[in-house]
Protein backbone atom coordinates (compact mmCIF):
# COMPACT_ATOMS: atom_id res chain seq x y z
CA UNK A 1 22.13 -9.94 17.78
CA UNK A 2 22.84 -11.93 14.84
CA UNK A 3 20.49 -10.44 12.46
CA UNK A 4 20.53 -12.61 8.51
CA UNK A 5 17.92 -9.87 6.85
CA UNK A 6 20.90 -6.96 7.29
CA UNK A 7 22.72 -8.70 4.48
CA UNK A 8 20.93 -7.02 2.26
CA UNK A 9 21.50 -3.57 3.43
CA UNK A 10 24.13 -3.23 0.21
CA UNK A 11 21.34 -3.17 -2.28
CA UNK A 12 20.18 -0.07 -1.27
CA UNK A 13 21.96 3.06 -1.53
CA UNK A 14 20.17 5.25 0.33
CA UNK A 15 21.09 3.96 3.97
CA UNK A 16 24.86 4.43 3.44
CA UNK A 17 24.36 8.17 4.16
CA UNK A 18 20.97 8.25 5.90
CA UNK A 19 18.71 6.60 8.85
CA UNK A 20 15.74 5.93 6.34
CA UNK A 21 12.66 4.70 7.94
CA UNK A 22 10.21 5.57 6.11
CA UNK A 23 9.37 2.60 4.36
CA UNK A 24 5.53 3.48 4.97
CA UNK A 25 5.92 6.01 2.40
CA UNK A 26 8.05 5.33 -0.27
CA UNK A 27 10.75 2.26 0.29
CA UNK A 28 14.04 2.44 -0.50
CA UNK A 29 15.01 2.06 -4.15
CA UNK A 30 17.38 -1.04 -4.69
CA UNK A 31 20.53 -0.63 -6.57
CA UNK A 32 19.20 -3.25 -9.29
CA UNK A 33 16.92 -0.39 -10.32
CA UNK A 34 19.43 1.58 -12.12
CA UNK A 35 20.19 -1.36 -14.62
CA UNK A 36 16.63 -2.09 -14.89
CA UNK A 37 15.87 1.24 -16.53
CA UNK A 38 19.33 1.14 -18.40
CA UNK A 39 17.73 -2.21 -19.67
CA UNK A 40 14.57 -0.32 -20.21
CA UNK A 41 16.43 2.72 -22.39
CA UNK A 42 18.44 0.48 -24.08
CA UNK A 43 15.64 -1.94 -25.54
CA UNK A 44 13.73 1.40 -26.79
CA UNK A 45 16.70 2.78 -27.95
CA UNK A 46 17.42 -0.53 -30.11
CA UNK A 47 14.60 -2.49 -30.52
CA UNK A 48 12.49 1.03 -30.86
CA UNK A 49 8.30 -0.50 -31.61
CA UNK A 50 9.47 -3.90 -31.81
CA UNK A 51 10.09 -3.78 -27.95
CA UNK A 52 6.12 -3.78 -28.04
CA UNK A 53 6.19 -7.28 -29.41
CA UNK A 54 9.16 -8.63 -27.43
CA UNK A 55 8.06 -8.32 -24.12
CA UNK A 56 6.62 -4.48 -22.91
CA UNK A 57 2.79 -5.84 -24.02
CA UNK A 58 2.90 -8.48 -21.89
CA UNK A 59 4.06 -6.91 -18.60
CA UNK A 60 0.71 -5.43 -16.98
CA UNK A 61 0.50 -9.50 -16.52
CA UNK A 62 4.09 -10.98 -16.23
CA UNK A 63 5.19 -8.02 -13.58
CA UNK A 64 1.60 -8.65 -12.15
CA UNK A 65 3.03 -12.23 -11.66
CA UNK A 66 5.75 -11.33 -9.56
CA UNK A 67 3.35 -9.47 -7.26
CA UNK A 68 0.73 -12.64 -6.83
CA UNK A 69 3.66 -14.00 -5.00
CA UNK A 70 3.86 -11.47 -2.50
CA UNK A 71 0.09 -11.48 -1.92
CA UNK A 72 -0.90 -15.11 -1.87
CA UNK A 73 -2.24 -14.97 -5.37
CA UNK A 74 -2.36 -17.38 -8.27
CA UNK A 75 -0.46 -16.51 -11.35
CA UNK A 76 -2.80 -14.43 -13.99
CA UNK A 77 -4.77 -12.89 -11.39
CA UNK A 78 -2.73 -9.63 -10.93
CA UNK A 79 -3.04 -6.66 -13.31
CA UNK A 80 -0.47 -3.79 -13.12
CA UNK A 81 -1.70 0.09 -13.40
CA UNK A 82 -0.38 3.15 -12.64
CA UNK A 83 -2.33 3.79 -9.23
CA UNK A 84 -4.96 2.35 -6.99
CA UNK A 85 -7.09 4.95 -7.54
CA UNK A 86 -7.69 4.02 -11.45
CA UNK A 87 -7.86 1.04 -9.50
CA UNK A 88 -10.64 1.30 -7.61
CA UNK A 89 -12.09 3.65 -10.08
CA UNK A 90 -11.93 0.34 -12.08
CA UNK A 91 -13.70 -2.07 -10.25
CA UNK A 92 -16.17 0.55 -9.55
CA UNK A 93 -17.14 0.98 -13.16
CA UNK A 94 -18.25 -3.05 -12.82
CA UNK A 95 -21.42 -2.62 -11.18
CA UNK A 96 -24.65 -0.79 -11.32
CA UNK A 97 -26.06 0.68 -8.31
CA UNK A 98 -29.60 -0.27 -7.28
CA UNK A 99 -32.15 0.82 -4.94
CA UNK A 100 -31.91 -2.98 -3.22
CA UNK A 101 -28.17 -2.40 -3.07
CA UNK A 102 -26.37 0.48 -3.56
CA UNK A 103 -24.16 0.79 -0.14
CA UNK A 104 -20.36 1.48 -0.61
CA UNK A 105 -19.30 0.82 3.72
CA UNK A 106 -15.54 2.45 4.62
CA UNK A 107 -14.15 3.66 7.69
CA UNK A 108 -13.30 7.24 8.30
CA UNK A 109 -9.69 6.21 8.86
CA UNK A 110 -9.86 4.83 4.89
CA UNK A 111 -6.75 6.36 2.96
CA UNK A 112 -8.24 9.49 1.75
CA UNK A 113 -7.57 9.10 -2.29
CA UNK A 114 -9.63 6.01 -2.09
CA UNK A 115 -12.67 7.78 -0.49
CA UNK A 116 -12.40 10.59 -3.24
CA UNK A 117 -13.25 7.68 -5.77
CA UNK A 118 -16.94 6.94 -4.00
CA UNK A 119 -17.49 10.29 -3.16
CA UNK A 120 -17.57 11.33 -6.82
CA UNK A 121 -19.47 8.68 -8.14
CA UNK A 122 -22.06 9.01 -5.37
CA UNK A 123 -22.90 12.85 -6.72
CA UNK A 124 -25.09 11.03 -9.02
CA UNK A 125 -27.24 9.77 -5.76
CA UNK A 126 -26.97 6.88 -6.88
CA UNK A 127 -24.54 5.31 -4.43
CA UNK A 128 -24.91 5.52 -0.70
CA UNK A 129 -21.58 5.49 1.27
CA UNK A 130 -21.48 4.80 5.24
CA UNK A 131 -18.91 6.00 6.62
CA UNK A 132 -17.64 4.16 10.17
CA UNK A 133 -16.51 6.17 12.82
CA UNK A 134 -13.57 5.22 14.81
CA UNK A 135 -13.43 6.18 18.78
CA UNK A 136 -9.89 7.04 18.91
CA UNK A 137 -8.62 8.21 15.55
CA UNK A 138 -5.59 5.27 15.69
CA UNK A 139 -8.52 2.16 15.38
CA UNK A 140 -11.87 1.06 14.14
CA UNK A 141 -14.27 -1.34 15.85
CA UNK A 142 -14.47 -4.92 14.17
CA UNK A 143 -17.89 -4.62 15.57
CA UNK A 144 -18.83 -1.17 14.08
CA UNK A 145 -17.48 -1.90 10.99
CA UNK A 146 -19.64 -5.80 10.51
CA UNK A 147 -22.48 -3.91 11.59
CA UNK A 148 -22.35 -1.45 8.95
CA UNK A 149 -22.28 -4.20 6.44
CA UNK A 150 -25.59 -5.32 5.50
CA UNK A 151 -28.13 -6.52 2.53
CA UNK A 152 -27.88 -3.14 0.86
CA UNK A 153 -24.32 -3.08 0.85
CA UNK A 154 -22.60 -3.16 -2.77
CA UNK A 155 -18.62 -2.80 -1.82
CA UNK A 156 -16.64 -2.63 0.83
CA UNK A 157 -13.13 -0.82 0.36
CA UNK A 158 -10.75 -1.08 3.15
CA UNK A 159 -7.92 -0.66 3.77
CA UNK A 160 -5.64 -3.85 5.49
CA UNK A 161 -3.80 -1.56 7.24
CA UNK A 162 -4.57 2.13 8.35
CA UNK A 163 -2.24 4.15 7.56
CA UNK A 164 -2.26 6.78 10.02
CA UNK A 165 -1.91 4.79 12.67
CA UNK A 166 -0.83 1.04 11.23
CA UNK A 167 -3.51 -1.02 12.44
CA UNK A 168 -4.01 -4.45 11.41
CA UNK A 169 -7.80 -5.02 10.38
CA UNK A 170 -9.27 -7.95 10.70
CA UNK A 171 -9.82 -8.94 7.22
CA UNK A 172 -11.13 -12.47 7.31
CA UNK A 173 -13.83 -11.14 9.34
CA UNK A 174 -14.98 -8.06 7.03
CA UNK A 175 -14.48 -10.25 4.29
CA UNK A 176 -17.29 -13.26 5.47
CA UNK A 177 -19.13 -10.67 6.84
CA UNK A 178 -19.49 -8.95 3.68
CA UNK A 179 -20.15 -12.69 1.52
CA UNK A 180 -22.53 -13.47 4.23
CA UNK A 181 -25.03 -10.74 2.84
CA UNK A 182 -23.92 -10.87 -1.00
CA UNK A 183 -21.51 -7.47 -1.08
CA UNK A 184 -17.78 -7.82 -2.46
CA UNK A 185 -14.85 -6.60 -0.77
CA UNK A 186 -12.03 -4.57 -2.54
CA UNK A 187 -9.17 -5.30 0.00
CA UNK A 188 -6.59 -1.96 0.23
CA UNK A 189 -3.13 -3.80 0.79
CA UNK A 190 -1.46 -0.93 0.35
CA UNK A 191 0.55 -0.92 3.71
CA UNK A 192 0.42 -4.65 4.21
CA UNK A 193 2.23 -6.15 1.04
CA UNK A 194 5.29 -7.18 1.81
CA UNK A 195 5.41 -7.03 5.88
CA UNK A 196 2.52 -8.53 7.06
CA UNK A 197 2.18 -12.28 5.95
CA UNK A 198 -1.47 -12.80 4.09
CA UNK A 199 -3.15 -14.80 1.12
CA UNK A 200 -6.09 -12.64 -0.73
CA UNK A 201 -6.73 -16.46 -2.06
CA UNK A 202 -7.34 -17.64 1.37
CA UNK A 203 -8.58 -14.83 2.62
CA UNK A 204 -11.64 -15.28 -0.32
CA UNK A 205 -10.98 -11.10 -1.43
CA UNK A 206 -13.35 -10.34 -4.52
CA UNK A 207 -10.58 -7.49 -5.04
CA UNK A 208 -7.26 -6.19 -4.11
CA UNK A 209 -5.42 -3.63 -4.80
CA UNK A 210 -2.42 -1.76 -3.57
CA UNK A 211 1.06 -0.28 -4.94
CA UNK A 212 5.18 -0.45 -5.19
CA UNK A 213 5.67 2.82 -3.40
CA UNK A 214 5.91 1.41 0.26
CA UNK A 215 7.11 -1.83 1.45
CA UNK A 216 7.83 -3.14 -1.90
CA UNK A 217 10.58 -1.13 -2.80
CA UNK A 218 9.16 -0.86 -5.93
CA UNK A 219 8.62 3.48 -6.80
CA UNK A 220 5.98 4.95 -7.89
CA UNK A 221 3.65 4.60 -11.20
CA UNK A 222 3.36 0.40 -10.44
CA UNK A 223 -0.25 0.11 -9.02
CA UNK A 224 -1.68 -3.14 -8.93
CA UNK A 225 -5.22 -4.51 -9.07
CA UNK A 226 -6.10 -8.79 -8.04
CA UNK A 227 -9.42 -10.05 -9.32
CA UNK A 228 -10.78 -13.55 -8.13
CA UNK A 229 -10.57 -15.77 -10.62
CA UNK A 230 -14.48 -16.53 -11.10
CA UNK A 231 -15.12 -13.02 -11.31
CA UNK A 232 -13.03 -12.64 -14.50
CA UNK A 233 -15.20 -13.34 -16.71
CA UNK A 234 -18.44 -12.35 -15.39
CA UNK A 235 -17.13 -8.72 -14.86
CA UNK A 236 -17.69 -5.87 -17.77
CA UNK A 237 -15.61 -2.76 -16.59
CA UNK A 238 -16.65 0.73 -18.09
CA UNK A 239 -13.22 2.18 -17.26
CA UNK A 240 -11.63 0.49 -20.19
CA UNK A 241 -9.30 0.52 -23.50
CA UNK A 242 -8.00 -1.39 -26.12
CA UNK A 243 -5.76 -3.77 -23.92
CA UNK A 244 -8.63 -4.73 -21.99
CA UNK A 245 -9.90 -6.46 -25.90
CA UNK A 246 -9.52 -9.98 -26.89
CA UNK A 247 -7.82 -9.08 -29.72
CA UNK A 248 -6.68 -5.46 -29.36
CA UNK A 249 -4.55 -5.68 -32.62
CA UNK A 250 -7.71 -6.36 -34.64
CA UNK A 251 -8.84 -2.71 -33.82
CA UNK A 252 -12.33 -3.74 -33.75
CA UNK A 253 -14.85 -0.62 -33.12
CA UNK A 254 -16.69 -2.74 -30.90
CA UNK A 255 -15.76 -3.76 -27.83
CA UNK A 256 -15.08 -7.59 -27.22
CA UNK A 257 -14.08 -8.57 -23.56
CA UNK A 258 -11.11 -10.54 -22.84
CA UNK A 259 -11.87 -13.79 -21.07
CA UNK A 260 -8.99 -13.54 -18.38
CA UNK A 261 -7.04 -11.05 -16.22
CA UNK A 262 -6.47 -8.51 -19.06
CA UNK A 263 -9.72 -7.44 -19.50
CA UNK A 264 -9.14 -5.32 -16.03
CA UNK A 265 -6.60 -3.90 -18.15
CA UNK A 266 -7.43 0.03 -19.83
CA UNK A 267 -4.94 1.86 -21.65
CA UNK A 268 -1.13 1.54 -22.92
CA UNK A 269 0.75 0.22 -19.68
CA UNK A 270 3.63 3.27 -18.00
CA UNK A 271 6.33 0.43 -18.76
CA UNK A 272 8.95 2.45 -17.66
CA UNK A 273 7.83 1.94 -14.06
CA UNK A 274 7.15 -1.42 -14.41
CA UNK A 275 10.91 -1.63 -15.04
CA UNK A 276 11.36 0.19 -12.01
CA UNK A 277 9.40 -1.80 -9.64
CA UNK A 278 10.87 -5.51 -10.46
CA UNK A 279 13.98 -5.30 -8.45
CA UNK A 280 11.79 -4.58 -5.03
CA UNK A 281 9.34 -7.49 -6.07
CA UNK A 282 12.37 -9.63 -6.47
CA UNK A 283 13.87 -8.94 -3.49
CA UNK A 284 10.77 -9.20 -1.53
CA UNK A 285 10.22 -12.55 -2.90
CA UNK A 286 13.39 -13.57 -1.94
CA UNK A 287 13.44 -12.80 1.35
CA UNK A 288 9.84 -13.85 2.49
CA UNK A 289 7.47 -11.93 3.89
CA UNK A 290 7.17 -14.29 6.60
CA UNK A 291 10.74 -13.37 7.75
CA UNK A 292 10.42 -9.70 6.96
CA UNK A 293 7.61 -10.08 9.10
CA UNK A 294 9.25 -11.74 12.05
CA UNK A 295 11.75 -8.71 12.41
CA UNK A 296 8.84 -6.42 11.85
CA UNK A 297 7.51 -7.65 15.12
CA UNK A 298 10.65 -7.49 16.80
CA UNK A 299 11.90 -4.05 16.00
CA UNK A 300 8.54 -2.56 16.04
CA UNK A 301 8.23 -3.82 19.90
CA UNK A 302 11.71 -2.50 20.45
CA UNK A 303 10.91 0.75 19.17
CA UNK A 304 8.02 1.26 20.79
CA UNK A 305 9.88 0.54 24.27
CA UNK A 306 12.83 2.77 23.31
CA UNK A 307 10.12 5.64 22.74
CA UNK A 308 8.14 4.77 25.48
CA UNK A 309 11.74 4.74 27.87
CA UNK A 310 12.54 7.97 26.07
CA UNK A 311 8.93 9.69 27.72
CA UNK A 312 7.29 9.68 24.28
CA UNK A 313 3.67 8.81 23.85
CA UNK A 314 3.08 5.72 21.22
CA UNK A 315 -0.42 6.25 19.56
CA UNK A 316 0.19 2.85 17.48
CA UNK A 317 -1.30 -0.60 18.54
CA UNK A 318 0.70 -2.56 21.00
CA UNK A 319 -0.53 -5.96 20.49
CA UNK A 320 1.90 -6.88 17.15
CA UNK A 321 -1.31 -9.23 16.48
CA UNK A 322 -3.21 -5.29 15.20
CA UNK A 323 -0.24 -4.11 14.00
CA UNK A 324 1.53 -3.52 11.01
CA UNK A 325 5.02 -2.31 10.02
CA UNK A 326 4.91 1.14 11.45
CA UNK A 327 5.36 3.04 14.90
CA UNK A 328 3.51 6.42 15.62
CA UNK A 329 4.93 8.22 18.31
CA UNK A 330 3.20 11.59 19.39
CA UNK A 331 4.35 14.78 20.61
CA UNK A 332 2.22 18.35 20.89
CA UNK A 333 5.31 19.81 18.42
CA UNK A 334 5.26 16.23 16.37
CA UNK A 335 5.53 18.00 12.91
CA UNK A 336 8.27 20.33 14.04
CA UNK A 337 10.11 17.52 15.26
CA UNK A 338 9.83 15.56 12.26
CA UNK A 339 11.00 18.51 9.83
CA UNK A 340 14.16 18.53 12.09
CA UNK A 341 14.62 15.15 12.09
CA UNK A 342 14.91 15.40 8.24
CA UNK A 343 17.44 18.03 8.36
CA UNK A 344 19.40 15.74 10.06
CA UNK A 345 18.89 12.90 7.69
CA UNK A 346 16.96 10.74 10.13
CA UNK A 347 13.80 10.22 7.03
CA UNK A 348 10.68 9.92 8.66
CA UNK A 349 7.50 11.85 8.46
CA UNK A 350 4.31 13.46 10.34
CA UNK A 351 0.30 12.78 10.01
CA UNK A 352 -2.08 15.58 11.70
CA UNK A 353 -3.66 13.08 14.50
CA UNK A 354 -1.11 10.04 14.82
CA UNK A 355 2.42 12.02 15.33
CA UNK A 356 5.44 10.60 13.86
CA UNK A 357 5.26 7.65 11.46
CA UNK A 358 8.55 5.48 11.78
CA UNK A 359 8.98 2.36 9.96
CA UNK A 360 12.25 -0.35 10.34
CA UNK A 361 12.41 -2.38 7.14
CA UNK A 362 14.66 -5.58 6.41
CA UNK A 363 17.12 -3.28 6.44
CA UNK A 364 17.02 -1.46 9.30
CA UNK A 365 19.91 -1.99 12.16
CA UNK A 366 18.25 -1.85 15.44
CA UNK A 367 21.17 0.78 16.01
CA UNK A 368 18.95 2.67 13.60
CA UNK A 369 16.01 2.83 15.94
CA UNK A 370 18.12 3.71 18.98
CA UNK A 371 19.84 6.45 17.40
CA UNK A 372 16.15 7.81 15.51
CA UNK A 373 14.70 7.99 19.35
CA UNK A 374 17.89 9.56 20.86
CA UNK A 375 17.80 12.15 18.16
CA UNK A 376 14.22 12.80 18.60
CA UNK A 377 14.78 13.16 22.43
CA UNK A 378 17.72 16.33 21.72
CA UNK A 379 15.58 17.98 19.72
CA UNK A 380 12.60 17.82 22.08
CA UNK A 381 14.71 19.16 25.11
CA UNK A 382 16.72 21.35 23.29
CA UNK A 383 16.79 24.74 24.30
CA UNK A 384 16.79 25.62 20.79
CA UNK A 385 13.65 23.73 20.01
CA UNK A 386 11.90 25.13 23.09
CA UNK A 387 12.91 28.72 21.82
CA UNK A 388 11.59 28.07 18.14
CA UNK A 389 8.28 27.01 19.52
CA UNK A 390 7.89 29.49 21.89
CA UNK A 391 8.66 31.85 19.12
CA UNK A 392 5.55 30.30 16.96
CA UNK A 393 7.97 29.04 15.07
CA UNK A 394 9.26 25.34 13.42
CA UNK A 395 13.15 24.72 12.60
């Protein structure tokens, strides 16, 4: 099968000597990165502080520009940081619980880092958090989770995707839910941005926020944080510094708000990883995440038959409609298994209640999936695996 997306299998080192799908986790790096950060070293080494001045102050915003694109957002509406928990941390320090509304509404299937953020402001009592169950561990109820959202609710953080499992929320539906009784939304596109196809500007998010790690090829240290444009200026973060100033260079003691995207900014920006993440963004953009997404669908179905041919048990969604980029296929010795399947350098990886995550990427050769599931099926009839386990033991 003529497959156009494989062309671009060269830019990425990593997959001439491994089966890497792990994408979920952290993407492949591209092979642009290495000049990138020799551009990077070079400008400090030459320019030295006048690098500040010639481009490094301006990237929270320029490199935030690059990942509007990917999201469906306007340009100067993206902020970079180093994580989406300052993130969220962030937007959190806008508002001011009150006994009328002080609900913060989140699934128990929410990425754990992001429900560390509530929990510690709600010590104070004066946040409430609701926490929706899910039935199966793999998906939450749309209906649960409007229900949940009322006139006392403050914020809703979730996440686009779930991680464990790769389900597709509905966000449109959380999202008008949440207008409907005057809460904001801080939309988690962590495991969505760039392989599932959405606009936060059409979707109407108050907030997103999500990172380079996964899909985006981008590494780690390049968070990212969208504010709607009307909230710009109407929003006074406590979690702030001087680039969050009008005019930080006038190193005024008091604090004077910028009237645009940068005053969601804090501190001095990790510009070495914002170096990092542009040749992922680039790439991305290049492609389309409307064709990334079209072979998503494809070899995620595919893999999910191969595993399902193979006698494995898929915990992931079938209908491609609710869900994402990733396949989780369980087994009662699912961690083992994946530690072996390392060893081997088939890179995947294990969650305690999902099984094992695997994710095809643009790059990924359906060959790759066939030979991931194969693998998998040795090890799980292997005498020697059946031996190790009985043992108490993992390879």
């Amino acid at each position: 099968m003529s497959d156009e997306l494989l062309k671009w299998r060269n830019e990425f080192p990593i997959l001439e000597k491994t089966v890497y799908l792990i994408s979920h986790s952290l993407g492949a790096m591209p092979r642009g990165t290495y000049d990138r950060l020799h551009e990077y070293a070079d400008l400090w080494a030459t320019r030295g502080v006048r690098a500040w001045a010639e481009g490094w102050w301006e990237m929270p915003v320029t490199v935030g520009n690059d990942v509007a694109r990917i999201i469906g957002a306007d340009p100067g509406t993206v902020v970079m940081h180093q994580n989406v928990s300052v993130c969220q941390s962030l937007i959190l320090s806008c508002f001011e619980p009150t006994p009328q509304r002080n609900k913060v509404v989140y699934s128990e299937l929410n990425f754990p880092s992001v429900m560390y953020v509530y929990e510690a402001h709600a010590r104070d009592g004066k946040l409430r958090i609701e926490t929706v169950k899910s039935d199966d561990g793999i998906t939450v109820p749309l209906e649960r989770m409007l229900a949940a959202i009322d006139e006392t609710t403050l914020l809703v953080p979730f996440s686009h995707v779930l991680f464990k499992s790769a389900f597709l929320q509905d966000a449109r539906a959380i999202i008008e839910r949440a207008h409907e009784v005057g809460a904001m939304v801080v939309l988690d596109t962590y495991q969505s941005a760039g392989t599932v196809p959405f606009s936060v500007k059409e979707l109407d998010a108050d907030f997103a926020t999500g990172g380079s790690v996964k899909w985006l090829c981008g590494g780690p240290g390049a968070g990212y944080l969208y504010v709607r444009p009307d909230l710009q200026t109407k929003l006074e973060p406590k979690t702030t510094g001087w680039m969050a100033h009008e005019a930080p260079f006038s190193f005024d003691t008091s604090l004077r708000y910028a009237p645009n995207i940068t005053r969601f900014l804090h501190g001095s920006p990790a510009i070495p990883a914002l170096y990092a993440a542009q040749s992922g963004y680039k790439i991305i953009n290049a492609i389309g995440v409307e064709n990334i997404r079209e072979k998503s669908v494809r070899q995620t179905s595919y893999l999910i038959d191969l595993a399902e041919e193979a006698g494995f048990t898929v915990t992931s969604p079938r209908d491609p409609e609710r869900r994402a980029g990733t396949v989780t296929v369980a087994h009662e010795h699912a961690a083992a298994i994946t530690k072996e399947l390392i060893r081997r350098e088939f890179i995947v990886d294990y969650r305690p209640g999902a099984g094992v995550r695997i994710s095809p990427h643009f790059y990924t050769t359906d060959e790759e999936l066939e030979l991931v599931i194969a693998e998998m099926k040795k090890i799980a009839d292997s005498d020697a695996y059946r031996e190790h386990v009985t043992a108490g033991a993992i390879f």
